[in-house]
N, C-alpha and C. Protein backbone atom coordinates (compact mmCIF):
# COMPACT_ATOMS: atom_id res chain seq x y z
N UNK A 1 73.63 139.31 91.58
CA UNK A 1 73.18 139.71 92.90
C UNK A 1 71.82 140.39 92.80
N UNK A 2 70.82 140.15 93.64
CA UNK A 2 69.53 140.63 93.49
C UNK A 2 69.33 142.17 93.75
N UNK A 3 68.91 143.07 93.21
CA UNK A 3 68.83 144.28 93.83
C UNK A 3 67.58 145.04 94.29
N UNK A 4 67.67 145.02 95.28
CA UNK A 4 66.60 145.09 96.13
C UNK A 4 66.44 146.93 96.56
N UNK A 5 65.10 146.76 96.81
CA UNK A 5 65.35 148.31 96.78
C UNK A 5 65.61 148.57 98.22
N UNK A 6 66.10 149.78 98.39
CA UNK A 6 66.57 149.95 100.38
C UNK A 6 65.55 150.39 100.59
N UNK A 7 65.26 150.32 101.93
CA UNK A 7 64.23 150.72 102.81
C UNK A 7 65.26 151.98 103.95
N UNK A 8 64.26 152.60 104.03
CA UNK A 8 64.53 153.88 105.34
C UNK A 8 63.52 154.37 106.07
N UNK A 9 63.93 153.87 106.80
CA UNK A 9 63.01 154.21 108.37
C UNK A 9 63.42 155.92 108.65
N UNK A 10 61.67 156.58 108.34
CA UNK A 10 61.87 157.45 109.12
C UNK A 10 61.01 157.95 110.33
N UNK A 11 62.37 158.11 111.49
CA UNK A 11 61.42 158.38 112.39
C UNK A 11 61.49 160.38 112.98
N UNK A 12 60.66 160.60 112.54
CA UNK A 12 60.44 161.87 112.71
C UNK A 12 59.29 162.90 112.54
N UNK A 13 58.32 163.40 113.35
CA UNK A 13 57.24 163.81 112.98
C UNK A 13 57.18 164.48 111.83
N UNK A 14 57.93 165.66 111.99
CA UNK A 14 57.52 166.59 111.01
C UNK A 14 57.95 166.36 109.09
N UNK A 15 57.96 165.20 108.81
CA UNK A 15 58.19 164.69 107.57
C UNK A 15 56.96 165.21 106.53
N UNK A 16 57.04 165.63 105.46
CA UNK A 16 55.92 165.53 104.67
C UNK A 16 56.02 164.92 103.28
N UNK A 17 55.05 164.52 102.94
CA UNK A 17 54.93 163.92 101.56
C UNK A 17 56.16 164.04 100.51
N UNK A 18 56.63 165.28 100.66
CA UNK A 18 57.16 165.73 99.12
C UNK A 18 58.57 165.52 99.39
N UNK A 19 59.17 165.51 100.78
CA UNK A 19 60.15 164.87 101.46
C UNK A 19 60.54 163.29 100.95
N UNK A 20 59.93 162.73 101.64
CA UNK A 20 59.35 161.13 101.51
C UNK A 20 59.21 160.65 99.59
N UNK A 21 58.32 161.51 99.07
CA UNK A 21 58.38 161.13 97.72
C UNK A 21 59.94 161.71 96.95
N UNK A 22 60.80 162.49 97.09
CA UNK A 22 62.50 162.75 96.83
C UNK A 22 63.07 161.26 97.15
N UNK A 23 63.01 160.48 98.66
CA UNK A 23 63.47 159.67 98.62
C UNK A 23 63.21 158.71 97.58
N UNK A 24 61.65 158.39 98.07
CA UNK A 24 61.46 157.27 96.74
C UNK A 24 61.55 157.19 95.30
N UNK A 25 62.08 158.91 94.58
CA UNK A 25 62.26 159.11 93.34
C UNK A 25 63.68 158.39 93.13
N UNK A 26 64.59 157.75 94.15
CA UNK A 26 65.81 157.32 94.05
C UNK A 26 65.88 155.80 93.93
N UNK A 27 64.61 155.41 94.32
CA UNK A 27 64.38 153.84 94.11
C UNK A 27 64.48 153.31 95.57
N UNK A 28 63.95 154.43 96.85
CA UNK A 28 64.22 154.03 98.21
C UNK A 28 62.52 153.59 98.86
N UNK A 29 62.49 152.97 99.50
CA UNK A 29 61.21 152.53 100.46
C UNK A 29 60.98 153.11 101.49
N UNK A 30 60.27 154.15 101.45
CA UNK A 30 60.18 154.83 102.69
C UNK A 30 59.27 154.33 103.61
N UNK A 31 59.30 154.07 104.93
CA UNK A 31 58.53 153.55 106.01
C UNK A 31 58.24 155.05 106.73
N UNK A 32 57.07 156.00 107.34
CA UNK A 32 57.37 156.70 107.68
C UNK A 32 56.54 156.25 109.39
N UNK A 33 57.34 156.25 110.05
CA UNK A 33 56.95 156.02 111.84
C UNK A 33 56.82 157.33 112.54
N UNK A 34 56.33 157.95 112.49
CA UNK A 34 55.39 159.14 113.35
C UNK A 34 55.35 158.80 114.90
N UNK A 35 56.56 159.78 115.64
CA UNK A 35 56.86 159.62 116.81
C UNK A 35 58.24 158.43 116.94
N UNK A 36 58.12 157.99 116.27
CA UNK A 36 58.85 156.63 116.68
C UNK A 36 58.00 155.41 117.48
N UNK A 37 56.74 154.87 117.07
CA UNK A 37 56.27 154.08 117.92
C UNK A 37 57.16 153.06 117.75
N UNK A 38 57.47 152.64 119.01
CA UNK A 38 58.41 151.37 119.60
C UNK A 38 57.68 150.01 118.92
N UNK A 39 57.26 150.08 119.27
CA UNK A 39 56.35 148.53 118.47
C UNK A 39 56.60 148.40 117.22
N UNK A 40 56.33 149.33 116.56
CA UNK A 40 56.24 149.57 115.02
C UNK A 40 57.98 149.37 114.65
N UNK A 41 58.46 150.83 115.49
CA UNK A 41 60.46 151.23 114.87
C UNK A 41 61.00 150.02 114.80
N UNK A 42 60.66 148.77 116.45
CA UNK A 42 61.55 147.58 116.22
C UNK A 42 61.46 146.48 115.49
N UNK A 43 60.04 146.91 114.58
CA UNK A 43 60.07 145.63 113.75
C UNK A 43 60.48 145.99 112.40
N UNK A 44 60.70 146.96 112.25
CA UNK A 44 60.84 148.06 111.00
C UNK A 44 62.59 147.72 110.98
N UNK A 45 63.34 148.74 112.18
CA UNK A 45 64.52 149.05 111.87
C UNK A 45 65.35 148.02 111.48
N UNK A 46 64.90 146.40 112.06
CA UNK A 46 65.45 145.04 111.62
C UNK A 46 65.88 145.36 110.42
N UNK A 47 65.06 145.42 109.26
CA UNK A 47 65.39 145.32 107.42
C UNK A 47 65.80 146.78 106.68
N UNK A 48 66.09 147.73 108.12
CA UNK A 48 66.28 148.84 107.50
C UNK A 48 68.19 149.41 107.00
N UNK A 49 67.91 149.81 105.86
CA UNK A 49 69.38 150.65 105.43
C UNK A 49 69.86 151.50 105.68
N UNK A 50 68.78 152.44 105.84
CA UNK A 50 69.19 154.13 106.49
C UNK A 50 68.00 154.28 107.15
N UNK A 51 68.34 155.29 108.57
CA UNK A 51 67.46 155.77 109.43
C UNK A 51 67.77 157.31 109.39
N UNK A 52 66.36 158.18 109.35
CA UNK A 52 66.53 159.56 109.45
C UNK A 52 65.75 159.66 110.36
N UNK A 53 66.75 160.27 111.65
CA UNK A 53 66.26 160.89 112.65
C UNK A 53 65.75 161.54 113.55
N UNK A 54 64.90 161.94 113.98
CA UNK A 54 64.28 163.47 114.72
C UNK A 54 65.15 163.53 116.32
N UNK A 55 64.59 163.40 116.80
CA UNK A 55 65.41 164.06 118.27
C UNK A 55 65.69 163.07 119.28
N UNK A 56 64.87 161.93 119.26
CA UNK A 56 64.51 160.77 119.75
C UNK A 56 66.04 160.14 120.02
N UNK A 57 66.05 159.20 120.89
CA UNK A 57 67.75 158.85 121.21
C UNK A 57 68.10 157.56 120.21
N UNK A 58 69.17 157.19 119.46
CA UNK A 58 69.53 156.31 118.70
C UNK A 58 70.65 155.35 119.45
N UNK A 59 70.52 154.61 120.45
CA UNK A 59 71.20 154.00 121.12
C UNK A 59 71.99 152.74 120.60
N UNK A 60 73.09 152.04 121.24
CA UNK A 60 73.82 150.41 120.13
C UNK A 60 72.52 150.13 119.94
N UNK A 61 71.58 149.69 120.85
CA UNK A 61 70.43 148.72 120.87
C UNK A 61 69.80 148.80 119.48
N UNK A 62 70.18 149.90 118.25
CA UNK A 62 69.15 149.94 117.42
C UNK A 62 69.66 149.71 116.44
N UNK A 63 71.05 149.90 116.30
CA UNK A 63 72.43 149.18 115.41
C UNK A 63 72.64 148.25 115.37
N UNK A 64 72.53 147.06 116.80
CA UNK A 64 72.66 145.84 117.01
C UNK A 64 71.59 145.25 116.05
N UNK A 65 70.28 145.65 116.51
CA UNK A 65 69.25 145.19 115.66
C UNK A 65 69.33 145.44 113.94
N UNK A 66 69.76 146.31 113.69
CA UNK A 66 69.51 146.70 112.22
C UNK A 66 71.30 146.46 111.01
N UNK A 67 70.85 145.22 111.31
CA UNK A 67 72.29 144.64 110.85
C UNK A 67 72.88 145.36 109.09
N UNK A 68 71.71 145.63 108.37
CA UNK A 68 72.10 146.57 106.94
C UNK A 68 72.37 148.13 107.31
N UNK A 69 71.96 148.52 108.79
CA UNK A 69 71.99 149.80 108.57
C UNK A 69 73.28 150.62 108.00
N UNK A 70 73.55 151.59 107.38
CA UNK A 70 74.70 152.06 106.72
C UNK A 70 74.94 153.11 106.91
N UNK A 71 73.47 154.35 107.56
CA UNK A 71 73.81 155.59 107.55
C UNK A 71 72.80 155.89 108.52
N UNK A 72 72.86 157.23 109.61
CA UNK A 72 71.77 157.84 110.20
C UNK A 72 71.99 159.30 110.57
N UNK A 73 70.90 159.48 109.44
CA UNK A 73 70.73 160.62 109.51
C UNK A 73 70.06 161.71 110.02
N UNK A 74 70.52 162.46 110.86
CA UNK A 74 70.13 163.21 112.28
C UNK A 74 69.54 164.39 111.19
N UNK A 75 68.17 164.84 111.95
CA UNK A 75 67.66 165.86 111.41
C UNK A 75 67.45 166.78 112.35
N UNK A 76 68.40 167.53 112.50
CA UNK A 76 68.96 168.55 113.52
C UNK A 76 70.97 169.16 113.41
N UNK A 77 70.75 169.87 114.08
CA UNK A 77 72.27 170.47 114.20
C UNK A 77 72.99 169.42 114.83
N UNK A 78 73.14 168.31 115.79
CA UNK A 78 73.69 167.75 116.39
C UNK A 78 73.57 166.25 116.27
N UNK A 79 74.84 166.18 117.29
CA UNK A 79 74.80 164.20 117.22
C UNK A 79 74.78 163.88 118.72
N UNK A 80 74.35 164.48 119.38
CA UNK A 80 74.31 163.57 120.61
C UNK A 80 73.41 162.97 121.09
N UNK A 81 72.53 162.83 120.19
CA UNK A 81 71.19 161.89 120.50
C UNK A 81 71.54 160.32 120.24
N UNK A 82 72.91 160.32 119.15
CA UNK A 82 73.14 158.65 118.47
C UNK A 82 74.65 158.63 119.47
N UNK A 83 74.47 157.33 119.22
CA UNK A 83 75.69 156.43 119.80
C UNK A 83 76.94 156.58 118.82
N UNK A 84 77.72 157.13 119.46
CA UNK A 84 78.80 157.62 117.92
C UNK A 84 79.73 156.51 118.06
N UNK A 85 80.17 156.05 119.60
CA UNK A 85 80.68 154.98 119.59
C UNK A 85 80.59 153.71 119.10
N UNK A 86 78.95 152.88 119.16
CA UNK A 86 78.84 152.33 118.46
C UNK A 86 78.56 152.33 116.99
N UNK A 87 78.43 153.30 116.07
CA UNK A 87 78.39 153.95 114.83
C UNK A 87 79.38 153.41 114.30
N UNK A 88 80.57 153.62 115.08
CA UNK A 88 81.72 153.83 114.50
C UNK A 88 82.42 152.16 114.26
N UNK A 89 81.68 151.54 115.71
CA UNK A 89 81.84 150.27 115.41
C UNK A 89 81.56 149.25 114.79
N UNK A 90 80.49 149.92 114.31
CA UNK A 90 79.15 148.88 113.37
C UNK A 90 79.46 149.27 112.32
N UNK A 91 80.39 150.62 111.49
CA UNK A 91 80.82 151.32 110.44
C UNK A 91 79.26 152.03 109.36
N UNK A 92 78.90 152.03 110.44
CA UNK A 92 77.68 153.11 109.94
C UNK A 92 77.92 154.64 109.86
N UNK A 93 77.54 155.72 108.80
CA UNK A 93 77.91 156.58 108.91
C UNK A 93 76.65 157.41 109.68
N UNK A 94 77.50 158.54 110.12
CA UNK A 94 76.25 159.56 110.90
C UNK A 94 76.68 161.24 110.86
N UNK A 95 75.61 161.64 109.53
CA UNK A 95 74.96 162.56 108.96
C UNK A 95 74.16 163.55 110.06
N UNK A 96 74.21 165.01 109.63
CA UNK A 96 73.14 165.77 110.29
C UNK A 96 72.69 167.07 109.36
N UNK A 97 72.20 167.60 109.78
CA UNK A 97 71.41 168.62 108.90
C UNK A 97 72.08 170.35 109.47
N UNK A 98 72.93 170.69 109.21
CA UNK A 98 73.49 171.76 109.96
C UNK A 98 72.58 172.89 109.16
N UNK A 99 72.27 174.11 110.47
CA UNK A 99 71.58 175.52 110.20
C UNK A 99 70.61 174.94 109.49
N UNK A 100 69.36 173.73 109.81
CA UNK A 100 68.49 173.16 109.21
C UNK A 100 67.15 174.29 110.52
N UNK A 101 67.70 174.41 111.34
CA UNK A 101 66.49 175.03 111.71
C UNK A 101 67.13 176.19 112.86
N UNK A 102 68.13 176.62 112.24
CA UNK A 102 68.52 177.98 112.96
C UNK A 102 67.76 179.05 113.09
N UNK A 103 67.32 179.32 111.73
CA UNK A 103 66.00 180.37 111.88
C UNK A 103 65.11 180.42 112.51
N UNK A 104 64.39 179.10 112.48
CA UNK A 104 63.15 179.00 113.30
C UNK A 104 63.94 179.08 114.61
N UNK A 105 64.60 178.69 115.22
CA UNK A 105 65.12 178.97 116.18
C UNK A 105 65.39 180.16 117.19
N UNK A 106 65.97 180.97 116.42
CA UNK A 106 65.96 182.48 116.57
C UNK A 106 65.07 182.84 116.61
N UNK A 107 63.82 182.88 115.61
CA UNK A 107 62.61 183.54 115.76
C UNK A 107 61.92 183.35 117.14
N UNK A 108 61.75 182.05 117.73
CA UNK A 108 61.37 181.31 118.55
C UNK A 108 62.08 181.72 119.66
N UNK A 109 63.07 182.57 119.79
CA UNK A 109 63.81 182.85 120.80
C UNK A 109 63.30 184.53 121.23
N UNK A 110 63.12 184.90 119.88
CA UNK A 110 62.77 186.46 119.85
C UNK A 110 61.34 186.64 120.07
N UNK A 111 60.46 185.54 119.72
CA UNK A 111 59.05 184.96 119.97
C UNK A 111 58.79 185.36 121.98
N UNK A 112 59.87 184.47 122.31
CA UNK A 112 59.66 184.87 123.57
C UNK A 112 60.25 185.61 124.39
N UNK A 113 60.62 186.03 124.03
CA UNK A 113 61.73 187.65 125.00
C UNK A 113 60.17 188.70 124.46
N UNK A 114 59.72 188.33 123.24
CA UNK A 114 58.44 189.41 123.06
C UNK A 114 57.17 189.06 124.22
N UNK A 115 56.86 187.55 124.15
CA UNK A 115 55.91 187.20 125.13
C UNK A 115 56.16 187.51 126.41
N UNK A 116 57.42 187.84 127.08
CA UNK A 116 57.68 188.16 128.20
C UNK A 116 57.58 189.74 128.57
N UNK A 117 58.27 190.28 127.90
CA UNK A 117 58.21 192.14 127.76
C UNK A 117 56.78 192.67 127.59
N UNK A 118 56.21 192.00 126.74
CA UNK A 118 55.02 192.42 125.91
C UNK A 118 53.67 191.88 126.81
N UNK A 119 54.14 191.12 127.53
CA UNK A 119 53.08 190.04 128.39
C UNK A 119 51.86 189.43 127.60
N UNK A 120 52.05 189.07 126.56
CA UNK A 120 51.49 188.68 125.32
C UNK A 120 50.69 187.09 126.26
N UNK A 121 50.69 186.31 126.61
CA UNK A 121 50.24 185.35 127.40
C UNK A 121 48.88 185.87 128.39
N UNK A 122 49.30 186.69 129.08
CA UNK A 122 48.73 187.31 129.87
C UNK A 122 47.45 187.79 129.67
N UNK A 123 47.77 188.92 128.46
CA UNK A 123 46.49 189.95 127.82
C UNK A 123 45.58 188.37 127.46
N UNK A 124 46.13 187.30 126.24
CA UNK A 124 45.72 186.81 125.75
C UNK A 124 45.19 185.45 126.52
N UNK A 125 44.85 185.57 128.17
CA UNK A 125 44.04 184.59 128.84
C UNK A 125 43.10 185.41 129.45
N UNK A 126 43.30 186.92 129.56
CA UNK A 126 41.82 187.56 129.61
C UNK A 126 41.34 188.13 128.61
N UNK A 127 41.42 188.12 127.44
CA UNK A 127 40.84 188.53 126.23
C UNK A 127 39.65 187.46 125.92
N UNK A 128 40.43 185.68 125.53
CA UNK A 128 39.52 185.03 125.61
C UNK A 128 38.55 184.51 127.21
N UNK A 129 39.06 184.81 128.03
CA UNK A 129 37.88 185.17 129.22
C UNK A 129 36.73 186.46 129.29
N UNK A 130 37.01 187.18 128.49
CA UNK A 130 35.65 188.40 128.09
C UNK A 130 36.72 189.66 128.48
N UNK A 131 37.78 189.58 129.12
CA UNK A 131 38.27 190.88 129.66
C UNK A 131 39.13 191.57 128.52
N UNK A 132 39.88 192.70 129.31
CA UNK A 132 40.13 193.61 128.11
C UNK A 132 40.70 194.93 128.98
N UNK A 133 41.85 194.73 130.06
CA UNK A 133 42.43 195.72 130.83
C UNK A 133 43.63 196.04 130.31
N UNK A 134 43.75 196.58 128.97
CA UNK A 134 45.12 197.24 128.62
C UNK A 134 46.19 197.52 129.45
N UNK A 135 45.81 198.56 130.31
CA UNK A 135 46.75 198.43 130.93
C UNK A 135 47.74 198.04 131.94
N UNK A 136 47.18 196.93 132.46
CA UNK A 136 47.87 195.29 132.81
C UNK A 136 48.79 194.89 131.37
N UNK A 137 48.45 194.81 130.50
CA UNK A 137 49.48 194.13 129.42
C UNK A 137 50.03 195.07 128.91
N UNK A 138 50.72 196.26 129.02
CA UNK A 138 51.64 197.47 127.89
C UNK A 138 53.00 196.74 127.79
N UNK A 139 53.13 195.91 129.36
CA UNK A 139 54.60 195.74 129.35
C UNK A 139 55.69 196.75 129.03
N UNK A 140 56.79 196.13 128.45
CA UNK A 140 57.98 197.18 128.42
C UNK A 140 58.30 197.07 126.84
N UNK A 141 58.94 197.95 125.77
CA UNK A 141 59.77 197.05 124.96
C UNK A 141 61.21 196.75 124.67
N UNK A 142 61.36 196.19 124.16
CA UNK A 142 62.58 195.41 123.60
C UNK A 142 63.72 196.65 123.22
N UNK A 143 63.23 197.68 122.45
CA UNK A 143 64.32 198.73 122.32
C UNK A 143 65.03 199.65 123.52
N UNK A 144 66.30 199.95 122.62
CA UNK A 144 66.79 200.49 124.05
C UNK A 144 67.54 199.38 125.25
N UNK A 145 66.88 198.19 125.37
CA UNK A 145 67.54 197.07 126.19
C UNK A 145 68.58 196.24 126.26
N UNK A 146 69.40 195.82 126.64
CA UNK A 146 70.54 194.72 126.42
C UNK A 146 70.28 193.58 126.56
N UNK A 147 70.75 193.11 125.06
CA UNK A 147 70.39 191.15 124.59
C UNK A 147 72.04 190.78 125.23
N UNK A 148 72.13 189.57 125.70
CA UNK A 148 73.31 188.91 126.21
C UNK A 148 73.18 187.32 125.81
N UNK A 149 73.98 187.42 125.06
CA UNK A 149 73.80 186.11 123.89
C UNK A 149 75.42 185.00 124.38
N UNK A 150 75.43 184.09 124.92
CA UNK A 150 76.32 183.42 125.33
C UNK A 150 76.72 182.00 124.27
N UNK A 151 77.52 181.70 123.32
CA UNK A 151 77.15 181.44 122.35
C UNK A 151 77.01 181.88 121.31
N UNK A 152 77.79 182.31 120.27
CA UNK A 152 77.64 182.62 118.93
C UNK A 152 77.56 182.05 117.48
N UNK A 153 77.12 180.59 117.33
CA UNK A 153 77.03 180.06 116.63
C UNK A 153 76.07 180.63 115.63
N UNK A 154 75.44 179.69 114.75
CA UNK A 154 74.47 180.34 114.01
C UNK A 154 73.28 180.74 114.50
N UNK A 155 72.46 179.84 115.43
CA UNK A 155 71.43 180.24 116.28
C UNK A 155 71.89 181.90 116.79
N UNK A 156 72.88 181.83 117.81
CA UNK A 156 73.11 182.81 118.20
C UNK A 156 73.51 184.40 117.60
N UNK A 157 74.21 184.06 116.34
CA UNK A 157 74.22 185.27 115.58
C UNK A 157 73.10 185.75 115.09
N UNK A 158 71.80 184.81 114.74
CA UNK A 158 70.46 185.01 114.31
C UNK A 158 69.83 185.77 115.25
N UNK A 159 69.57 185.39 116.50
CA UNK A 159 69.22 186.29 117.47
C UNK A 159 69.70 187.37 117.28
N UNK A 160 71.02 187.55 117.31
CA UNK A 160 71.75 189.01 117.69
C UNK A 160 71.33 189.87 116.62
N UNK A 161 71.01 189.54 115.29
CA UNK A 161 70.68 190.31 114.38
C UNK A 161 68.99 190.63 114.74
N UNK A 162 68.47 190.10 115.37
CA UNK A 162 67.03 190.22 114.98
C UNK A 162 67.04 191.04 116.32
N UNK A 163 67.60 190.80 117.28
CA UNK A 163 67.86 192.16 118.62
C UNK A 163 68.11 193.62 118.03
N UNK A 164 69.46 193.28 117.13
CA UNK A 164 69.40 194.48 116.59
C UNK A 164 68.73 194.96 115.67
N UNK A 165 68.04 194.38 115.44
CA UNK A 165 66.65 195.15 114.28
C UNK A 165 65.91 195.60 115.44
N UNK A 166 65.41 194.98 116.80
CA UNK A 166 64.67 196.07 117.39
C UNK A 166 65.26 196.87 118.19
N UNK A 167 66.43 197.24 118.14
CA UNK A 167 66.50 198.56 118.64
C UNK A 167 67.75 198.30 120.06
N UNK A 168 68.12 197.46 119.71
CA UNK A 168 68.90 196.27 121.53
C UNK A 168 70.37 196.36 121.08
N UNK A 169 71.13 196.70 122.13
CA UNK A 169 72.04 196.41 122.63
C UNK A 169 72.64 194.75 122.40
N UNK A 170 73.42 194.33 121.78
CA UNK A 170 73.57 193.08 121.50
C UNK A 170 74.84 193.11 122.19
N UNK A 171 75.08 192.11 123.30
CA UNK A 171 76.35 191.76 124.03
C UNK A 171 76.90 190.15 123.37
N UNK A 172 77.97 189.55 123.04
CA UNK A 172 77.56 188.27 122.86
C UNK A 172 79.36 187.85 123.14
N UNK A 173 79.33 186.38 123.90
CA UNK A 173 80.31 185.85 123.98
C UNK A 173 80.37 184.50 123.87
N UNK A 174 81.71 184.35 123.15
CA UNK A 174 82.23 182.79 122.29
C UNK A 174 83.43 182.52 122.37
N UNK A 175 83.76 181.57 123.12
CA UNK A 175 84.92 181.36 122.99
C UNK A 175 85.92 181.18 121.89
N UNK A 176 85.55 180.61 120.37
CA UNK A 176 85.97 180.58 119.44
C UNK A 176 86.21 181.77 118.13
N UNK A 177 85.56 182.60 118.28
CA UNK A 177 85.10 183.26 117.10
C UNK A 177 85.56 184.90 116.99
N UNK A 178 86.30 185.11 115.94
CA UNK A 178 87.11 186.43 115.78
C UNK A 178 86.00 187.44 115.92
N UNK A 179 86.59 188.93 115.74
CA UNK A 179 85.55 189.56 116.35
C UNK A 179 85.06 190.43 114.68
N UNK A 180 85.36 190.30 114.09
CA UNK A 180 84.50 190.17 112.47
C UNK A 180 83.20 189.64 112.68
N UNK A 181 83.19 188.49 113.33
CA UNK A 181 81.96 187.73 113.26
C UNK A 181 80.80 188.45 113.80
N UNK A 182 81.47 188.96 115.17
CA UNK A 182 80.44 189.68 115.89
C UNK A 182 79.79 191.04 115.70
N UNK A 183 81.02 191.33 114.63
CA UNK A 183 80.52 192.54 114.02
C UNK A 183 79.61 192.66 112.96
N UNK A 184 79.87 191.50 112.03
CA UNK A 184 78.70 191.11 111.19
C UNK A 184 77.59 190.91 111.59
N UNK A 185 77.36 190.43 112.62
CA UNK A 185 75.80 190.52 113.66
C UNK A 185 75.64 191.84 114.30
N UNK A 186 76.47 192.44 114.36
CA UNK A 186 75.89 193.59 115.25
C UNK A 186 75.62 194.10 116.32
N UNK A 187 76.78 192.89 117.02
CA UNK A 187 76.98 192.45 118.29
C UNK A 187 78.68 193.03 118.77
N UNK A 188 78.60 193.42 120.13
CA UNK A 188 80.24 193.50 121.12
C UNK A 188 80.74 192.15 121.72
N UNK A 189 81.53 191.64 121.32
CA UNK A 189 82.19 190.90 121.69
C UNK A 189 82.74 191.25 123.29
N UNK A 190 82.08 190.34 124.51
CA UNK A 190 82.52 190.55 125.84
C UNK A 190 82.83 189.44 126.52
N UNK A 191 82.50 189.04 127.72
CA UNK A 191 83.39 187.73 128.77
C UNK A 191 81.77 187.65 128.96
N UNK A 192 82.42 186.47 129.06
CA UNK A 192 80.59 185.71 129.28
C UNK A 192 80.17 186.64 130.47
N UNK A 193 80.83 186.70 132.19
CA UNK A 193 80.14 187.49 133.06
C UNK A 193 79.38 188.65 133.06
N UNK A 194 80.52 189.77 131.84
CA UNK A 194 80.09 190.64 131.61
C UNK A 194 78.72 190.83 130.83
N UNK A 195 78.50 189.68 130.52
CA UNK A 195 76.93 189.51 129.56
C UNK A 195 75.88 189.44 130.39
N UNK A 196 76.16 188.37 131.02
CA UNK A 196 75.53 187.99 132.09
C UNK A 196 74.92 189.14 133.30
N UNK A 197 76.15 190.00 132.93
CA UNK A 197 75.59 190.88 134.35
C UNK A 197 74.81 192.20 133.89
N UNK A 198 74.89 192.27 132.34
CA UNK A 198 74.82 193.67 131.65
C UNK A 198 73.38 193.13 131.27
N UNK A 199 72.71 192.06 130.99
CA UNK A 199 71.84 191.70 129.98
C UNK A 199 70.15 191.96 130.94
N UNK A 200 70.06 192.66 129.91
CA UNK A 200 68.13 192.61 130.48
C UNK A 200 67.28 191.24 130.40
């Protein structure tokens, strides 16, 4: 039997070199499609074995076409971007990247509860306009305030810890999760309303 090397389509921006060269240290062909251009993905995914995914939707339509495919691999916490139904029918497997970008996540969450309090946007469209009125931008801060975190997964426990590094009140509710968990974050376990109604 001839052995051919696999090819994998990836469609996902943020790929870099040293990514891409791991695969091919395995004897794989990496195609890398930036964005997913349509033109390009559908002539690609035809001869492809494995697809690694960014956020983009993976519908039958791309299974139908890609008759070797075997695996797709979601680069994110979730699967509801792919067709699990047809996955399952085509016997392709489907992979994801769990707490692959929880952190950045959190930060990005705490990023902007700061841009809002802090009015960080604001100062910084009259700064580069020549201005410079401090006190228009003091805003408020973050300590002292109540975070209300609905959701406690990993994203969400990340937040709650980084609330409580500044100084916050961490409220958080989950339907699943003992209250150890919430204590390890640094968080009260409450009813979603009560979050809702307590939270700054």
């Amino acid at each position: 039997m001839e052995n051919r090397k696999r090819k994998v389509v990836i469609a996902a921006l943020s790929w870099f070199q040293d990514q891409v060269s791991r695969i091919e240290e395995v004897g794989a062909s990496v195609k890398v499609i930036p964005d997913r251009i349509d033109s390009i993905f559908w002539e690609e995914i035809a001869a492809a074995d494995a697809l690694i995914a960014g956020i983009l939707p993976i519908p039958r339509q791309v299974m139908e076409k890609a008759l070797d495919l075997a695996i797709i691999a979601v680069q994110g916490v979730g699967y509801n971007t792919v067709d699990l139904r047809a996955a399952d029918e085509f016997g392709i497997v489907v992979t994801n990247t769990p707490m692959v970008n929880s952190n950045a996540v959190a930060e990005f969450t705490l990023g902007l509860m700061l841009a809002i309090t802090r009015r960080i946007p604001q100062g910084w469209a009259e700064m580069i306009n020549g201005g410079w009125n401090r006190l228009n931008f003091s805003g408020t801060e973050l300590k002292g305030k109540t975070l209300g975190i609905l959701g406690f997964g990993q994203i969400g426990r990340r937040v709650g810890k980084l609330g409580t590094a500044f100084g916050m009140e961490v409220l958080a509710w989950d339907q699943i999760l003992d209250e150890n968990v919430f204590k390890e974050a640094g968080a009260k376990p409450v009813s979603k309303e009560w979050a809702i109604q307590q939270a700054d």
